[in-house]
C-alpha atoms as a PDB file:
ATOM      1  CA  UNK A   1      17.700 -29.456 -18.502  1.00  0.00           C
ATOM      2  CA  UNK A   2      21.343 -28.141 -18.430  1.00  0.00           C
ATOM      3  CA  UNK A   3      22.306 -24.935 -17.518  1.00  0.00           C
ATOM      4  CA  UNK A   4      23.820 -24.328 -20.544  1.00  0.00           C
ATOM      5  CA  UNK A   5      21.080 -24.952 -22.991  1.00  0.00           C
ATOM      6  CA  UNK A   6      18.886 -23.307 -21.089  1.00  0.00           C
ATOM      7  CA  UNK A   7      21.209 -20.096 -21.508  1.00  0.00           C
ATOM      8  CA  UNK A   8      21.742 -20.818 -25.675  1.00  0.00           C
ATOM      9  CA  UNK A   9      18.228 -20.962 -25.977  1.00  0.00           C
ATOM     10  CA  UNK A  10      17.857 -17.928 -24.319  1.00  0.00           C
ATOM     11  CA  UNK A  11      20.467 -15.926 -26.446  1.00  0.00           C
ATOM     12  CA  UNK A  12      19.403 -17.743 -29.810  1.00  0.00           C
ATOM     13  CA  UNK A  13      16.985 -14.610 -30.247  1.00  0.00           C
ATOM     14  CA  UNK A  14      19.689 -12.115 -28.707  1.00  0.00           C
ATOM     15  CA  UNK A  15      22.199 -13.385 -31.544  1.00  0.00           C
ATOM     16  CA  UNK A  16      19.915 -12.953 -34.492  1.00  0.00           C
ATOM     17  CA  UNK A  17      18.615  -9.572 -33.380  1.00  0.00           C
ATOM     18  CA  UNK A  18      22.082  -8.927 -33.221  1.00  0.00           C
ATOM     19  CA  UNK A  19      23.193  -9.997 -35.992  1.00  0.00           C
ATOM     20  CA  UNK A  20      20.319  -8.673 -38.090  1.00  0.00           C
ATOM     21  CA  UNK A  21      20.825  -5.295 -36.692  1.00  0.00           C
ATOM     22  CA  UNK A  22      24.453  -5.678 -37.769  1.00  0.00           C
ATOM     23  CA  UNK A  23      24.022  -6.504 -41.089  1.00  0.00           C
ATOM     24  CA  UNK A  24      21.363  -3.437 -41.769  1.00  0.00           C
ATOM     25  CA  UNK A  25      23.891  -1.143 -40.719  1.00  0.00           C
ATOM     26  CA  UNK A  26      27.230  -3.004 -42.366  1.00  0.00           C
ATOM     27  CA  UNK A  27      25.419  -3.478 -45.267  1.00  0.00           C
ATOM     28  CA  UNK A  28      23.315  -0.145 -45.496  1.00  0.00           C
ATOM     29  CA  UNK A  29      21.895  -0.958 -48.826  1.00  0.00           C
ATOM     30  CA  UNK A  30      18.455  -2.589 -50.886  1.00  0.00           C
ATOM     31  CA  UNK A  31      19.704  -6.366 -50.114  1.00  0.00           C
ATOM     32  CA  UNK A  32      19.889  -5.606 -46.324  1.00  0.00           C
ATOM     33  CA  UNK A  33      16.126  -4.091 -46.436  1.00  0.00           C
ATOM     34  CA  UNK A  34      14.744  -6.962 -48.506  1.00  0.00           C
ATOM     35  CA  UNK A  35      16.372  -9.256 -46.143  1.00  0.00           C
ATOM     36  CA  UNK A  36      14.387  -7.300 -43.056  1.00  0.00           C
ATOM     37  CA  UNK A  37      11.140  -7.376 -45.013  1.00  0.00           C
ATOM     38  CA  UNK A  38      11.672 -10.742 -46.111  1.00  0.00           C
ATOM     39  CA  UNK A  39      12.211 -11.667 -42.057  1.00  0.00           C
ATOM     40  CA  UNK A  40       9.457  -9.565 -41.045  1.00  0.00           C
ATOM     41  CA  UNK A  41       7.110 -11.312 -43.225  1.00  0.00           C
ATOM     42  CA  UNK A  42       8.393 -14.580 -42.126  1.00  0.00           C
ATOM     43  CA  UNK A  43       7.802 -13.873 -38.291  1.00  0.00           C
ATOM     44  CA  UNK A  44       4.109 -12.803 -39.634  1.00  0.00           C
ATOM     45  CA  UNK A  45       3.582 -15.552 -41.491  1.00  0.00           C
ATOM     46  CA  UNK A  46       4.574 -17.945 -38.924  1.00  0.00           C
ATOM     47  CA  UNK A  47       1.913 -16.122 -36.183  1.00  0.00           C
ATOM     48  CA  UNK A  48      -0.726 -16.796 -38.852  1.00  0.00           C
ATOM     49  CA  UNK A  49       0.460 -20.680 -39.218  1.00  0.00           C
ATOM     50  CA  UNK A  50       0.326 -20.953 -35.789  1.00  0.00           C
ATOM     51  CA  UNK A  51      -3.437 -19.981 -35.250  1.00  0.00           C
ATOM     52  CA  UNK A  52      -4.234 -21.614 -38.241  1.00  0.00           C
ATOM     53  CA  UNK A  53      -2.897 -24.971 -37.616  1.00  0.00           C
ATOM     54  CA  UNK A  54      -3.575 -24.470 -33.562  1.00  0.00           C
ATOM     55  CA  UNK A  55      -1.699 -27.442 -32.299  1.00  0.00           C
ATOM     56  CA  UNK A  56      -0.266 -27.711 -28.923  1.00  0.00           C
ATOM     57  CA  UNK A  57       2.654 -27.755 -27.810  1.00  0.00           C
ATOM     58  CA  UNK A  58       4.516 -30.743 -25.831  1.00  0.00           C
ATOM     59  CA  UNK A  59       4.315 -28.962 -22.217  1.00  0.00           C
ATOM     60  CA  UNK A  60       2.516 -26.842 -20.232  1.00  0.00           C
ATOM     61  CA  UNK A  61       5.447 -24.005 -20.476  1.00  0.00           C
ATOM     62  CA  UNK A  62       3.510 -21.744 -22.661  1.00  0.00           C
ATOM     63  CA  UNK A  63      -0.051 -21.528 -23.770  1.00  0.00           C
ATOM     64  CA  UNK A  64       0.227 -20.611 -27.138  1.00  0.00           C
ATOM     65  CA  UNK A  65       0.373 -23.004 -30.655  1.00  0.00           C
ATOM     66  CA  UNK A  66       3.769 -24.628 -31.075  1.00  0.00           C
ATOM     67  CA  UNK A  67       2.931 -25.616 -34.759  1.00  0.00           C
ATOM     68  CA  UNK A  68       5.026 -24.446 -36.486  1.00  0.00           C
ATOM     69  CA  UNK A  69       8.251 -23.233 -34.491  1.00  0.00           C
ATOM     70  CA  UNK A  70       8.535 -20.074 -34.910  1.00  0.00           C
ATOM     71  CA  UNK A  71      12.461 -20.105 -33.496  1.00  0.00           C
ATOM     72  CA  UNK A  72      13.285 -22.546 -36.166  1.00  0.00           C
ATOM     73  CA  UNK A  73      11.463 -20.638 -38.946  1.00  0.00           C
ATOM     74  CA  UNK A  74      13.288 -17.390 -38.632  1.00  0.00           C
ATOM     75  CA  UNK A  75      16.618 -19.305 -37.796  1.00  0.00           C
ATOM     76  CA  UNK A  76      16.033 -21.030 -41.689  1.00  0.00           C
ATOM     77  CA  UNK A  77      14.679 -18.081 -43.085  1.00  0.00           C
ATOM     78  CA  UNK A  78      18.214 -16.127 -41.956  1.00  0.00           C
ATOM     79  CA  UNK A  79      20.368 -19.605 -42.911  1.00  0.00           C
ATOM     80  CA  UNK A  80      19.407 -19.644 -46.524  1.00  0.00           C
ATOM     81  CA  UNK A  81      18.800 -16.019 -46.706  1.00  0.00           C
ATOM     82  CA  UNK A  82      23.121 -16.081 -46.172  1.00  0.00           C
ATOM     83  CA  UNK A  83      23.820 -19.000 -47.537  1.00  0.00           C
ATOM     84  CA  UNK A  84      22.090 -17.771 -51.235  1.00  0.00           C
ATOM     85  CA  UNK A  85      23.609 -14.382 -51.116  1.00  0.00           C
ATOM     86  CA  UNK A  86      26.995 -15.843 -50.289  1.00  0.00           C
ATOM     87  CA  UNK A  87      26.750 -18.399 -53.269  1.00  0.00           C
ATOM     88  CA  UNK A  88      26.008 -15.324 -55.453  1.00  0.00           C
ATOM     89  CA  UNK A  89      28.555 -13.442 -54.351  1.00  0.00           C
ATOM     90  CA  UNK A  90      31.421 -15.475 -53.934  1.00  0.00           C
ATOM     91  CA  UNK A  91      29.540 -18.190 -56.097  1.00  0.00           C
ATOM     92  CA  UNK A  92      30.033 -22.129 -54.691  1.00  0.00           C
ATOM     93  CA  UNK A  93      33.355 -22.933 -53.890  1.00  0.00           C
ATOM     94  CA  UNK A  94      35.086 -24.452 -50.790  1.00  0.00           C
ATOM     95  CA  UNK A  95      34.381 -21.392 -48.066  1.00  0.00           C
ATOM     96  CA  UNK A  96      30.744 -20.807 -49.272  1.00  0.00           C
ATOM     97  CA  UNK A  97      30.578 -25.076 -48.891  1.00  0.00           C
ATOM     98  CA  UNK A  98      31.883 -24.781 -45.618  1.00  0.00           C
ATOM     99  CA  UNK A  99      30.587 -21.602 -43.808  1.00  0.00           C
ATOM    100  CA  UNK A 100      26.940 -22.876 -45.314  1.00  0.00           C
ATOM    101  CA  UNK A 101      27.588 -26.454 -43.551  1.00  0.00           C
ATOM    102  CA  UNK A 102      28.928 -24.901 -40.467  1.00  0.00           C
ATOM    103  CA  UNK A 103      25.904 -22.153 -40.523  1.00  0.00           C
ATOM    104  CA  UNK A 104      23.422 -24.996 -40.794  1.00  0.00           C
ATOM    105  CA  UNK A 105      25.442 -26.881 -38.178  1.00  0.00           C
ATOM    106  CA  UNK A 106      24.629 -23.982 -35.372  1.00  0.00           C
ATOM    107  CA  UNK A 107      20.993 -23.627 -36.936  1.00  0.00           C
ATOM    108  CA  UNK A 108      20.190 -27.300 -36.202  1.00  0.00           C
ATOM    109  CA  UNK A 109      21.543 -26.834 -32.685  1.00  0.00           C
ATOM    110  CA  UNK A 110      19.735 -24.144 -31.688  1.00  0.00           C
ATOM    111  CA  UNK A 111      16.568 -25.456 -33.943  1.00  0.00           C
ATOM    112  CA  UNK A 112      17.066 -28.827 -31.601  1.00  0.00           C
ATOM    113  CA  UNK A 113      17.244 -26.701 -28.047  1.00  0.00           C
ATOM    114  CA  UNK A 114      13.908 -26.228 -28.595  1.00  0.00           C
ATOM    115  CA  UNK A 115      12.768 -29.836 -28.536  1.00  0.00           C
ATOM    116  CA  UNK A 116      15.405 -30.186 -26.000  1.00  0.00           C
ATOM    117  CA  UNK A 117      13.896 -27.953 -23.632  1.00  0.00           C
ATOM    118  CA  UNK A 118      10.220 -29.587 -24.332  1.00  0.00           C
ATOM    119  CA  UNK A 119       9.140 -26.427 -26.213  1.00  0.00           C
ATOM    120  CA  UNK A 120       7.978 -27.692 -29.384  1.00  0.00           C
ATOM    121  CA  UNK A 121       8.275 -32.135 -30.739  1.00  0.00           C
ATOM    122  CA  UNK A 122      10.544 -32.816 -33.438  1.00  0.00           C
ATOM    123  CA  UNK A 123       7.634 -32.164 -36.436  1.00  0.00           C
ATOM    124  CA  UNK A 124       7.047 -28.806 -34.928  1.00  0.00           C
ATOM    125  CA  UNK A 125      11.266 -27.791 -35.206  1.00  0.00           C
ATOM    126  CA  UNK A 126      11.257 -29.350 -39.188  1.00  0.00           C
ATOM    127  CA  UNK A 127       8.221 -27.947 -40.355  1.00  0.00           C
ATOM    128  CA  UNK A 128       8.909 -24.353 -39.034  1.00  0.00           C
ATOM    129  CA  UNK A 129      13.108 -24.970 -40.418  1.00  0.00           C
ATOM    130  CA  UNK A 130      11.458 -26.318 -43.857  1.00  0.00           C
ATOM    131  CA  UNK A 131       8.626 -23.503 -44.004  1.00  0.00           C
ATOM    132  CA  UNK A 132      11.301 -21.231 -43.068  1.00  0.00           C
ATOM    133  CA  UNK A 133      14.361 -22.277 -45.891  1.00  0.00           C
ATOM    134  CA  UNK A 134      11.117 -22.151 -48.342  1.00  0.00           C
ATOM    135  CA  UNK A 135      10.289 -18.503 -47.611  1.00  0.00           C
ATOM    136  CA  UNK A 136      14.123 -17.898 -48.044  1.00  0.00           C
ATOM    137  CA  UNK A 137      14.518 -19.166 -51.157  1.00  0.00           C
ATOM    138  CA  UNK A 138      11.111 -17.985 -52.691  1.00  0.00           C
ATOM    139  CA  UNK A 139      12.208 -14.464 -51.044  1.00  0.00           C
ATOM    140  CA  UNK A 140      15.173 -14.585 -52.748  1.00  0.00           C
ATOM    141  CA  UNK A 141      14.063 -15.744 -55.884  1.00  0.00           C
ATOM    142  CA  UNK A 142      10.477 -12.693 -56.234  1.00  0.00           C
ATOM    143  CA  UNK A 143      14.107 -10.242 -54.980  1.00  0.00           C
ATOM    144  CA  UNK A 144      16.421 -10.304 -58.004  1.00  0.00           C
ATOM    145  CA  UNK A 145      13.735  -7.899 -60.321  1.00  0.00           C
ATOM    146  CA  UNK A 146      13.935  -5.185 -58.442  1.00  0.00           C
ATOM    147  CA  UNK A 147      18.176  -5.700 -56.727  1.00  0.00           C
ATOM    148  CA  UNK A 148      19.612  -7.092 -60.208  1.00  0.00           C
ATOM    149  CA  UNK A 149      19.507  -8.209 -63.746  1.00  0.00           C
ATOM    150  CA  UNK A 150      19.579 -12.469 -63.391  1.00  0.00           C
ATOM    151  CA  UNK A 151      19.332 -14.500 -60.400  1.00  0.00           C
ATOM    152  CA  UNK A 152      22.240 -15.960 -61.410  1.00  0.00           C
ATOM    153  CA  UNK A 153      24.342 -12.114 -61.764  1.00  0.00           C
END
């Protein structure tokens, strides 16, 4: 394994904390707490996966079920969490095309570290990126009754 990756991986959970912690406090409103309760939910949900589905991981590095990843499923849940409230904000146009390809871009990378680094196999990274860009988008969508009118406002 390169140094490198090794050191990504590593700061993949240090650079969403930070950013989530960032965007509470920047934000300070009812769309930054759904998006912590919707993220806190996720990491739940993905524990309870885990033991339900029980499957083991590619290595001996960690005990613990690797189905799905958990890495991946908060790293989707945060992607589409941005990339839907940036396409209703600013609505789809060529920055909201872009940031959400280069956002998915740095996802995938850091989704793929984890296979890289024998962590999880390739089914384990999609399911837990899939399961995760689900919760999103169901989040987002059981959200706009009680932050706006229409989803589409």
């Amino acid at each position: 394994m390169k140094w490198n990756q090794l050191l990504i991986n590593w700061l993949s959970k240090w650079i969403i904390s930070v950013f989530f912690g960032v965007f509470i406090i920047w934000r300070n409103d009812g769309e930054a707490l759904w998006f912590a309760a919707g993220s806190i939910l996720n990491v739940v949900f993905s524990i309870l996966l885990k033991q339900i589905l029980n499957q083991k991981r590619p290595s001996t590095l960690k005990s613990d079920p690797g189905m799905p990843s958990s890495h991946a499923q908060s790293i989707f849940f945060t992607l589409m969490f941005i990339i839907l409230s940036s396409v209703k904000l600013l609505r789809i146009n060529e920055l909201t095309i872009t940031t959400s390809g280069l956002a998915l871009a740095f996802g995938s990378y850091f989704s793929y570290l984890r296979v890289s680094q024998k962590l999880h196999t390739v089914s384990q990274v999609i399911v837990g990126a899939v399961i995760g860009s689900i919760c999103s988008i169901l989040w987002n969508l059981v959200r706009f009754p009680f932050t706006c009118d229409t989803p589409l406002a």
